[in-house]
PDB file of N, CA and C in Angstrom:
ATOM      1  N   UNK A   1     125.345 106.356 -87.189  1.00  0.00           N
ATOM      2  CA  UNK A   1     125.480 104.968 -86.803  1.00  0.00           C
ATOM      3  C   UNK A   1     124.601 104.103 -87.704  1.00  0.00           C
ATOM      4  N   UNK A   2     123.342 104.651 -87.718  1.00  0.00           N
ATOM      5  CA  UNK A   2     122.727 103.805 -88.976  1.00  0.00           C
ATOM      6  C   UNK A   2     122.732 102.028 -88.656  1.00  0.00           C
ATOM      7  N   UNK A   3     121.607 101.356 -89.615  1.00  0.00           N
ATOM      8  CA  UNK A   3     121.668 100.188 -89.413  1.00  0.00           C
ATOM      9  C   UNK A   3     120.263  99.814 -90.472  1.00  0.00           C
ATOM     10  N   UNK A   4     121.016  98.239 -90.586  1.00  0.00           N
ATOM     11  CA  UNK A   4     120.332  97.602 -92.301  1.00  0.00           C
ATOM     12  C   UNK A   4     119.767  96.312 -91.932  1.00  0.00           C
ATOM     13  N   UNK A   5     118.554  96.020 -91.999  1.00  0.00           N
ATOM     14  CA  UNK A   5     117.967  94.640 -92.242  1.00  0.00           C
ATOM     15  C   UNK A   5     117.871  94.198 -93.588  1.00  0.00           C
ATOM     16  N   UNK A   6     116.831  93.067 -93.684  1.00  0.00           N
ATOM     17  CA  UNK A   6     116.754  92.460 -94.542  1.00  0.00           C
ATOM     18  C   UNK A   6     116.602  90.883 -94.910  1.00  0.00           C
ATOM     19  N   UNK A   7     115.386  90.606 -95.631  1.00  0.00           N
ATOM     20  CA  UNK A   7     115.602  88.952 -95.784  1.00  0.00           C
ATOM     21  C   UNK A   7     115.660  88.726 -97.538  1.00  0.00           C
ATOM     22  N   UNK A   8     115.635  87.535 -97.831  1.00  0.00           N
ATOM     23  CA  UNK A   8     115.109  87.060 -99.243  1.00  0.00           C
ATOM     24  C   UNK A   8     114.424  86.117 -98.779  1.00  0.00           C
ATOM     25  N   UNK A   9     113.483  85.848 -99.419  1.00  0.00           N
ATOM     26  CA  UNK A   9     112.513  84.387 -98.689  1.00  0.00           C
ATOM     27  C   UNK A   9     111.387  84.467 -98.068  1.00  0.00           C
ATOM     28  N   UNK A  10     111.576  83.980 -97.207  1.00  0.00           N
ATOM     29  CA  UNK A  10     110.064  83.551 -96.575  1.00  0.00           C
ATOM     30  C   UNK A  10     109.992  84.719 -95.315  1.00  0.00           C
ATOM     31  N   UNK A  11     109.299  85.630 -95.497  1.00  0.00           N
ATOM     32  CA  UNK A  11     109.344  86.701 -94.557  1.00  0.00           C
ATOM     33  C   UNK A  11     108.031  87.639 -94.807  1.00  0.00           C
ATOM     34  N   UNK A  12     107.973  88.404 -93.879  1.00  0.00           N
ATOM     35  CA  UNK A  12     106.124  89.753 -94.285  1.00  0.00           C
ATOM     36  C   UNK A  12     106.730  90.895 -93.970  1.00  0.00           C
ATOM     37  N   UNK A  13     105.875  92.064 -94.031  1.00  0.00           N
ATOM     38  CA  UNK A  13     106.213  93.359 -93.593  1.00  0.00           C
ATOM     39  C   UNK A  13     106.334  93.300 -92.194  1.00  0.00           C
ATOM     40  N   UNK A  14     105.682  92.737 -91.169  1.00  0.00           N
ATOM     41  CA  UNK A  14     105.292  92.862 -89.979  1.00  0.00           C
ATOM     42  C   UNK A  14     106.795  92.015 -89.384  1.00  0.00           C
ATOM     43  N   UNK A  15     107.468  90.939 -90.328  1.00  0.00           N
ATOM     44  CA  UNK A  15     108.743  90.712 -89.291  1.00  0.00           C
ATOM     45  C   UNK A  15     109.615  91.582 -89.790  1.00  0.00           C
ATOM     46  N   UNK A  16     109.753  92.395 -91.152  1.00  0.00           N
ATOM     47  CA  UNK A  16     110.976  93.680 -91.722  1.00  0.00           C
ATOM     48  C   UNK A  16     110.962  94.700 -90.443  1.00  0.00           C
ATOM     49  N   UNK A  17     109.081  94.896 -90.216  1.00  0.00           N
ATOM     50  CA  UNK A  17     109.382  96.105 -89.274  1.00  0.00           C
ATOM     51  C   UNK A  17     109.585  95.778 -87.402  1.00  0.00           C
ATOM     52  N   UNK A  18     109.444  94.246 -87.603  1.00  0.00           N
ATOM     53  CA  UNK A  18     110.261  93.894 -86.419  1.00  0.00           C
ATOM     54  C   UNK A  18     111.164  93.871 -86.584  1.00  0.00           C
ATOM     55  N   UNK A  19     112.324  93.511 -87.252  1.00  0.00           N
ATOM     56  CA  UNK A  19     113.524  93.211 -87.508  1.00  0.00           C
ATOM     57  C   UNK A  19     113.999  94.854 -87.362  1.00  0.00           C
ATOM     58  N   UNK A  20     113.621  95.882 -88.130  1.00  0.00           N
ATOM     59  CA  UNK A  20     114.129  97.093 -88.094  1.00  0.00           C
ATOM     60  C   UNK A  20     113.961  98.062 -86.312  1.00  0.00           C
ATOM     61  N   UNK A  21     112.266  97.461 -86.312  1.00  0.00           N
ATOM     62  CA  UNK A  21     112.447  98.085 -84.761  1.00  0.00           C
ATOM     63  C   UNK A  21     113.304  97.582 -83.469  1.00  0.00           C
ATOM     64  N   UNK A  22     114.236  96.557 -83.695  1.00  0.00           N
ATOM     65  CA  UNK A  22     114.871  95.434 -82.829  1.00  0.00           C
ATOM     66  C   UNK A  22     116.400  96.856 -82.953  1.00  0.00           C
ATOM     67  N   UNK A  23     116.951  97.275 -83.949  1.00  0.00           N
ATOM     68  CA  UNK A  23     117.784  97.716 -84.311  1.00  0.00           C
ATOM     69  C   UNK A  23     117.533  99.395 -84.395  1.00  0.00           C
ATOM     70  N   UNK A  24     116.629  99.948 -83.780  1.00  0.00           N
ATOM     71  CA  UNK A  24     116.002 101.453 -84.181  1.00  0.00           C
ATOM     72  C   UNK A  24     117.028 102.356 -83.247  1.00  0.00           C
ATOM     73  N   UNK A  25     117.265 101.735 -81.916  1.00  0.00           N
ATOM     74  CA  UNK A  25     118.277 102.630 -81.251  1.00  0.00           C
ATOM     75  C   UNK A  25     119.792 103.013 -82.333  1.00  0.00           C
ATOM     76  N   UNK A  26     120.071 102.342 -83.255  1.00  0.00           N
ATOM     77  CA  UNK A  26     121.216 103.026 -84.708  1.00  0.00           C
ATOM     78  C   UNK A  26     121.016 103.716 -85.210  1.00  0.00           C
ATOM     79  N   UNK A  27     119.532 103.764 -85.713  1.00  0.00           N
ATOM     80  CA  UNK A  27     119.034 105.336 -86.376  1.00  0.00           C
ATOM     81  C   UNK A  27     117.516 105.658 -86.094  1.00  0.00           C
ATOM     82  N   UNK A  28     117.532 106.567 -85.128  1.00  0.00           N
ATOM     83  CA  UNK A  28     116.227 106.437 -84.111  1.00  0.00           C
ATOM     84  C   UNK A  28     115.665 107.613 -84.849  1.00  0.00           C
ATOM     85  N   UNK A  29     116.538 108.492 -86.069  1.00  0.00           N
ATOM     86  CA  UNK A  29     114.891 109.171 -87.003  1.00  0.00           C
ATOM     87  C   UNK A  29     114.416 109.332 -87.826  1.00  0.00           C
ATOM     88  N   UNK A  30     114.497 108.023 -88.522  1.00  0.00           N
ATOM     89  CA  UNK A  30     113.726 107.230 -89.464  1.00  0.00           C
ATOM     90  C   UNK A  30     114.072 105.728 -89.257  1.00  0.00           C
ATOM     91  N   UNK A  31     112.923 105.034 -89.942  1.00  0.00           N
ATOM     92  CA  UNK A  31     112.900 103.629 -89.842  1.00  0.00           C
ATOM     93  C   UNK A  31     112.113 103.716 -91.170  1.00  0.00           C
ATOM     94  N   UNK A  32     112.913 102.986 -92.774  1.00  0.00           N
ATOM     95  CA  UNK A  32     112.011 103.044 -93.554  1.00  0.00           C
ATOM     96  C   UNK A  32     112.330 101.249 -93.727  1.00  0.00           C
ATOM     97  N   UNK A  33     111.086 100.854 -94.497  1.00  0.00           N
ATOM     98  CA  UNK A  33     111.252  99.532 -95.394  1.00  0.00           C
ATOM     99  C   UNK A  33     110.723  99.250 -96.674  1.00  0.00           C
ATOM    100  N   UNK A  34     110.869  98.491 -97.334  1.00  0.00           N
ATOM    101  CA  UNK A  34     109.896  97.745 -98.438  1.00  0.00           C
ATOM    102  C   UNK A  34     109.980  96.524 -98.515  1.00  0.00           C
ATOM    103  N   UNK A  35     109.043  95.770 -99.363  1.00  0.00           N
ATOM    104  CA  UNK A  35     109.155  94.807 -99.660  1.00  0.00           C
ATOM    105  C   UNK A  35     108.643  94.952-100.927  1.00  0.00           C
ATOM    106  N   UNK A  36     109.847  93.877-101.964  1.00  0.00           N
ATOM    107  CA  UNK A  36     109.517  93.882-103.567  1.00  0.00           C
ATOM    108  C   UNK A  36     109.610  92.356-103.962  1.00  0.00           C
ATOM    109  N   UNK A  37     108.367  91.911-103.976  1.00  0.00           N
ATOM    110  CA  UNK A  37     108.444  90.272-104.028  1.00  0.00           C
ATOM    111  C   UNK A  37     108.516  89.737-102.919  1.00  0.00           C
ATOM    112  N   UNK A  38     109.709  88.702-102.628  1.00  0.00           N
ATOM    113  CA  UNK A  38     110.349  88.271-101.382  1.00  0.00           C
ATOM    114  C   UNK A  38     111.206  88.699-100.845  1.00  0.00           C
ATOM    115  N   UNK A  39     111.302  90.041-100.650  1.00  0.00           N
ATOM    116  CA  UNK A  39     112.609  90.066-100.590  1.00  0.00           C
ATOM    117  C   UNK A  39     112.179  91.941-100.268  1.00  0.00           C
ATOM    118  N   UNK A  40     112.503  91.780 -98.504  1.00  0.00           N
ATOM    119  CA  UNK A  40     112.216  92.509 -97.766  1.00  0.00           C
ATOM    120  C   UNK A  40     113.869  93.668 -97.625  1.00  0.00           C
ATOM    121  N   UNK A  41     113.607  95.170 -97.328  1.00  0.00           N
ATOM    122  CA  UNK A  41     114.780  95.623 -97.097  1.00  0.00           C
ATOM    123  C   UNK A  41     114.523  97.082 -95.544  1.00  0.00           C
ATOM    124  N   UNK A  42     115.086  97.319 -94.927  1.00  0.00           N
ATOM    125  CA  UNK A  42     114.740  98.044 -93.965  1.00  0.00           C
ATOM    126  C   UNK A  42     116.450  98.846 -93.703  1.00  0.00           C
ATOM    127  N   UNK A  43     115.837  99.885 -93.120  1.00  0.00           N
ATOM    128  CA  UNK A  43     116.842 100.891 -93.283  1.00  0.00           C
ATOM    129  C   UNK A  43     116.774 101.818 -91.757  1.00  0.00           C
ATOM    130  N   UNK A  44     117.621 101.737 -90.961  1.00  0.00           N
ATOM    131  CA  UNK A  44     117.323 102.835 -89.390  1.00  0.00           C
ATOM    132  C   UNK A  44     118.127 103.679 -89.663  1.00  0.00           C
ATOM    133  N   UNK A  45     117.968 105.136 -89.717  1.00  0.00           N
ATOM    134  CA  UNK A  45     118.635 105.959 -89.778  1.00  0.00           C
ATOM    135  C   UNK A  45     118.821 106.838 -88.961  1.00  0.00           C
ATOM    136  N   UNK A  46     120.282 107.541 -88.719  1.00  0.00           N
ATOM    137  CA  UNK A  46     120.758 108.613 -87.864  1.00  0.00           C
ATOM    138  C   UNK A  46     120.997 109.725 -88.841  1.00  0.00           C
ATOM    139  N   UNK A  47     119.991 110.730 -88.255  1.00  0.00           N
ATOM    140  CA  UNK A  47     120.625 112.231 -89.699  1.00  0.00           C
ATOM    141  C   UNK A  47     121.846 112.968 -89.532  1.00  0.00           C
ATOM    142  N   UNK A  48     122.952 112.503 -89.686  1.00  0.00           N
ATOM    143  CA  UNK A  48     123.871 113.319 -89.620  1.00  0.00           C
ATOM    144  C   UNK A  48     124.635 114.668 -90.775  1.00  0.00           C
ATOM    145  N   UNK A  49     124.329 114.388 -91.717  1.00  0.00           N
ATOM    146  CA  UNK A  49     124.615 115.843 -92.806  1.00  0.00           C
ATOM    147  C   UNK A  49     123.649 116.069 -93.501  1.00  0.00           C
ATOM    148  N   UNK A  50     122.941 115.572 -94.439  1.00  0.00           N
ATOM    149  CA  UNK A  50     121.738 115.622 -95.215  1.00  0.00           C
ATOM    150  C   UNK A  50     120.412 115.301 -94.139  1.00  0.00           C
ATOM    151  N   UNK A  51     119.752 115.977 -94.052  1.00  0.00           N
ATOM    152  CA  UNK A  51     118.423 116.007 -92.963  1.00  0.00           C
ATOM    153  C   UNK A  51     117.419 116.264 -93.307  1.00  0.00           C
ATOM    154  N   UNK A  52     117.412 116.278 -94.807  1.00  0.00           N
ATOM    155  CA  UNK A  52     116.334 116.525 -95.522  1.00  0.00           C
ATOM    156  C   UNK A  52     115.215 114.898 -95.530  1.00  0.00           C
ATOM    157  N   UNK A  53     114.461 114.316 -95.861  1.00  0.00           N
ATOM    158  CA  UNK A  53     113.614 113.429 -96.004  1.00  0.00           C
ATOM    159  C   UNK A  53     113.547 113.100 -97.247  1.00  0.00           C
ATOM    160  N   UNK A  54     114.790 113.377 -98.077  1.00  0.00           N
ATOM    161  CA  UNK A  54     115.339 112.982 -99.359  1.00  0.00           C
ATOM    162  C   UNK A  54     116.310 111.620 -98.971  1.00  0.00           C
ATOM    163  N   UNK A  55     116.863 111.531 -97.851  1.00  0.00           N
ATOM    164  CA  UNK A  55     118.143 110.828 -97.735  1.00  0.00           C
ATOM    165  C   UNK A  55     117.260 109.818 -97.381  1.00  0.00           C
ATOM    166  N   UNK A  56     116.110 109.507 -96.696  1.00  0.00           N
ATOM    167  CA  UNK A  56     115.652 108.565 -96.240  1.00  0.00           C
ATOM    168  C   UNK A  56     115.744 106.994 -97.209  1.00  0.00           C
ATOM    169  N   UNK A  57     115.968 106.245 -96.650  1.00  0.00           N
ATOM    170  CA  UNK A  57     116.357 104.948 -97.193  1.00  0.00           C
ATOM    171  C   UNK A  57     114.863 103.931 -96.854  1.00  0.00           C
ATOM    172  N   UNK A  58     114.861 102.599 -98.045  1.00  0.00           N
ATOM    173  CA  UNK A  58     114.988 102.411 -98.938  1.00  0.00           C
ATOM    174  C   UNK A  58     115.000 103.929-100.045  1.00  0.00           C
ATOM    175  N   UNK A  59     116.179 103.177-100.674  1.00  0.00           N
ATOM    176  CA  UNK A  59     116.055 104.410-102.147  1.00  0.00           C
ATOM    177  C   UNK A  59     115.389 103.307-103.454  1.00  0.00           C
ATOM    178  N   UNK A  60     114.721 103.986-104.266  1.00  0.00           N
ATOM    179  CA  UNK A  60     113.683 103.473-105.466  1.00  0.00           C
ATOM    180  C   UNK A  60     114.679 103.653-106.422  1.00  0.00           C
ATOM    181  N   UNK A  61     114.758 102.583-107.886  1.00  0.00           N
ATOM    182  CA  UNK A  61     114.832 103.058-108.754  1.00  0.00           C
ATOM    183  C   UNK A  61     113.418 104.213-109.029  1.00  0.00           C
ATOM    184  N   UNK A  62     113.507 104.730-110.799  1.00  0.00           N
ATOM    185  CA  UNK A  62     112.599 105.550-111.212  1.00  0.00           C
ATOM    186  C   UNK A  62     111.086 104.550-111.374  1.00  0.00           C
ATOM    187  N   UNK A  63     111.700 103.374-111.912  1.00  0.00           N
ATOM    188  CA  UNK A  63     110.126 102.416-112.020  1.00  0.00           C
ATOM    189  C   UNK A  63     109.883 102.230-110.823  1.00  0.00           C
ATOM    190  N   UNK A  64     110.657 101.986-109.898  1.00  0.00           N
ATOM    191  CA  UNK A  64     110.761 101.521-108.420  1.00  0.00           C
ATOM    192  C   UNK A  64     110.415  99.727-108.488  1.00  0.00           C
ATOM    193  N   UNK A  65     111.289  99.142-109.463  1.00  0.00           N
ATOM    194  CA  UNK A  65     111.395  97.948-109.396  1.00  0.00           C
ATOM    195  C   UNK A  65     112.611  97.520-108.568  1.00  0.00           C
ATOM    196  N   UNK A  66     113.652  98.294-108.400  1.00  0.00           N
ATOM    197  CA  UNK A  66     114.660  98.144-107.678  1.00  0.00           C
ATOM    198  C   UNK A  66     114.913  98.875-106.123  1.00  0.00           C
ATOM    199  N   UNK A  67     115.590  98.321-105.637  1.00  0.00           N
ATOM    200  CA  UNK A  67     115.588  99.439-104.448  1.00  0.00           C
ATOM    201  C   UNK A  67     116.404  99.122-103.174  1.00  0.00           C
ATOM    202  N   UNK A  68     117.396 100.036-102.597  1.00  0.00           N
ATOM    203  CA  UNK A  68     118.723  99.305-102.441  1.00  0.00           C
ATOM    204  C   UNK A  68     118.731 100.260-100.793  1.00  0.00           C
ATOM    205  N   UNK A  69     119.535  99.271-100.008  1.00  0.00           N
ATOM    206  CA  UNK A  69     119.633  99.552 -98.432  1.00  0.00           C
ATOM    207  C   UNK A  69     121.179 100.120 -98.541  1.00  0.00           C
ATOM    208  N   UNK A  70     121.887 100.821 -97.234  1.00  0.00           N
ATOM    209  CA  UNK A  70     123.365 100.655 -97.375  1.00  0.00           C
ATOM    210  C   UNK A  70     124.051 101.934 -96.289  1.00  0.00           C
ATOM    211  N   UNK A  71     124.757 101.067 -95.379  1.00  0.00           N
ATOM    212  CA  UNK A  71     125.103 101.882 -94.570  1.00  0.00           C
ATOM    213  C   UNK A  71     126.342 102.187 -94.452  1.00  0.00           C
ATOM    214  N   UNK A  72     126.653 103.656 -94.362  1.00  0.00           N
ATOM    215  CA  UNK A  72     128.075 104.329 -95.053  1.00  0.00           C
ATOM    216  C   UNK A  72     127.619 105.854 -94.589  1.00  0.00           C
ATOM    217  N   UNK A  73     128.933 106.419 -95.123  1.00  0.00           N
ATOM    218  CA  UNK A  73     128.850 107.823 -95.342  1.00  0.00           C
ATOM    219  C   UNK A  73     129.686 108.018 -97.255  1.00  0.00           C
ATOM    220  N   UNK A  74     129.044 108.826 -98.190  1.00  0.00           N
ATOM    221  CA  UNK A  74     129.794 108.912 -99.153  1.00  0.00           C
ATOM    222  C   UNK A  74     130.489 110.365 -98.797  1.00  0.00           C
ATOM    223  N   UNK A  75     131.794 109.904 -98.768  1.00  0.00           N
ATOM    224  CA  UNK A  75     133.023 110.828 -98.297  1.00  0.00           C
ATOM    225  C   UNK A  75     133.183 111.960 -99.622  1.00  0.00           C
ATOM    226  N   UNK A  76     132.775 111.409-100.633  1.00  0.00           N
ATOM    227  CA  UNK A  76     132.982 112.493-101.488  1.00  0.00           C
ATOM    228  C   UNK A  76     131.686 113.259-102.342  1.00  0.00           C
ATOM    229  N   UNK A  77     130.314 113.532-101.431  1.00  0.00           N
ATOM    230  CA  UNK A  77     129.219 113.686-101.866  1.00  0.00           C
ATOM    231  C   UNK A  77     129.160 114.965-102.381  1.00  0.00           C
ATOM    232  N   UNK A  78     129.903 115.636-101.938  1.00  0.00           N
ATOM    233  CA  UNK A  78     129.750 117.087-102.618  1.00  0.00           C
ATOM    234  C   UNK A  78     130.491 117.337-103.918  1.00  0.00           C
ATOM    235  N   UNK A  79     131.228 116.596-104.344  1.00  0.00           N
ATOM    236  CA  UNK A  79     131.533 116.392-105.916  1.00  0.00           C
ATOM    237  C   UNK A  79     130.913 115.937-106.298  1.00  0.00           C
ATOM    238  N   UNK A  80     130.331 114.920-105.848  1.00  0.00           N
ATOM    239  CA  UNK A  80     129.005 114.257-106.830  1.00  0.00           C
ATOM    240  C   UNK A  80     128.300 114.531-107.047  1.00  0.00           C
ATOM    241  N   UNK A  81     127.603 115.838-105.832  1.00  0.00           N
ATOM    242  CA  UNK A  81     126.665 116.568-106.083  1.00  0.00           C
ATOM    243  C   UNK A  81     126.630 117.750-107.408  1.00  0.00           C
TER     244      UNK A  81
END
């Protein structure tokens, strides 16, 4: 079920991880966030195939200047893998 916050603007960590804990019953095992600049992103997660603490969201680029929320299933992960 999963579920995505998020602002740009005028916002802190303390309302991302309100905003995410408002929404935690979608994915009650994990709750990750960041903030890069202004611009806050939060992620609730439900583990349904990957259960490793790899899948956990926000994902980083390698500099970790980027870093992207997104709720889905990729239907074709094992080819990609």
């Amino acid at each position: 079920m999963c579920g995505i916050a998020g602002f740009s603007g005028a916002g802190s960590e303390q309302d991302l991880r309100r905003m995410i804990g408002t929404i935690s019953y979608r994915g009650p095992d994990y709750q990750g966030t960041s903030m890069i600049g202004d611009t806050g992103l939060a992620h609730a997660r439900l583990k349904i195939i990957d259960l490793s603490p790899e899948a956990n969201q926000p994902f980083f680029s390698d500099d970790k200047s980027a870093a992207i929320v997104f709720n889905g299933e990729i239907y074709n992960y094992l080819e990609l893998k």
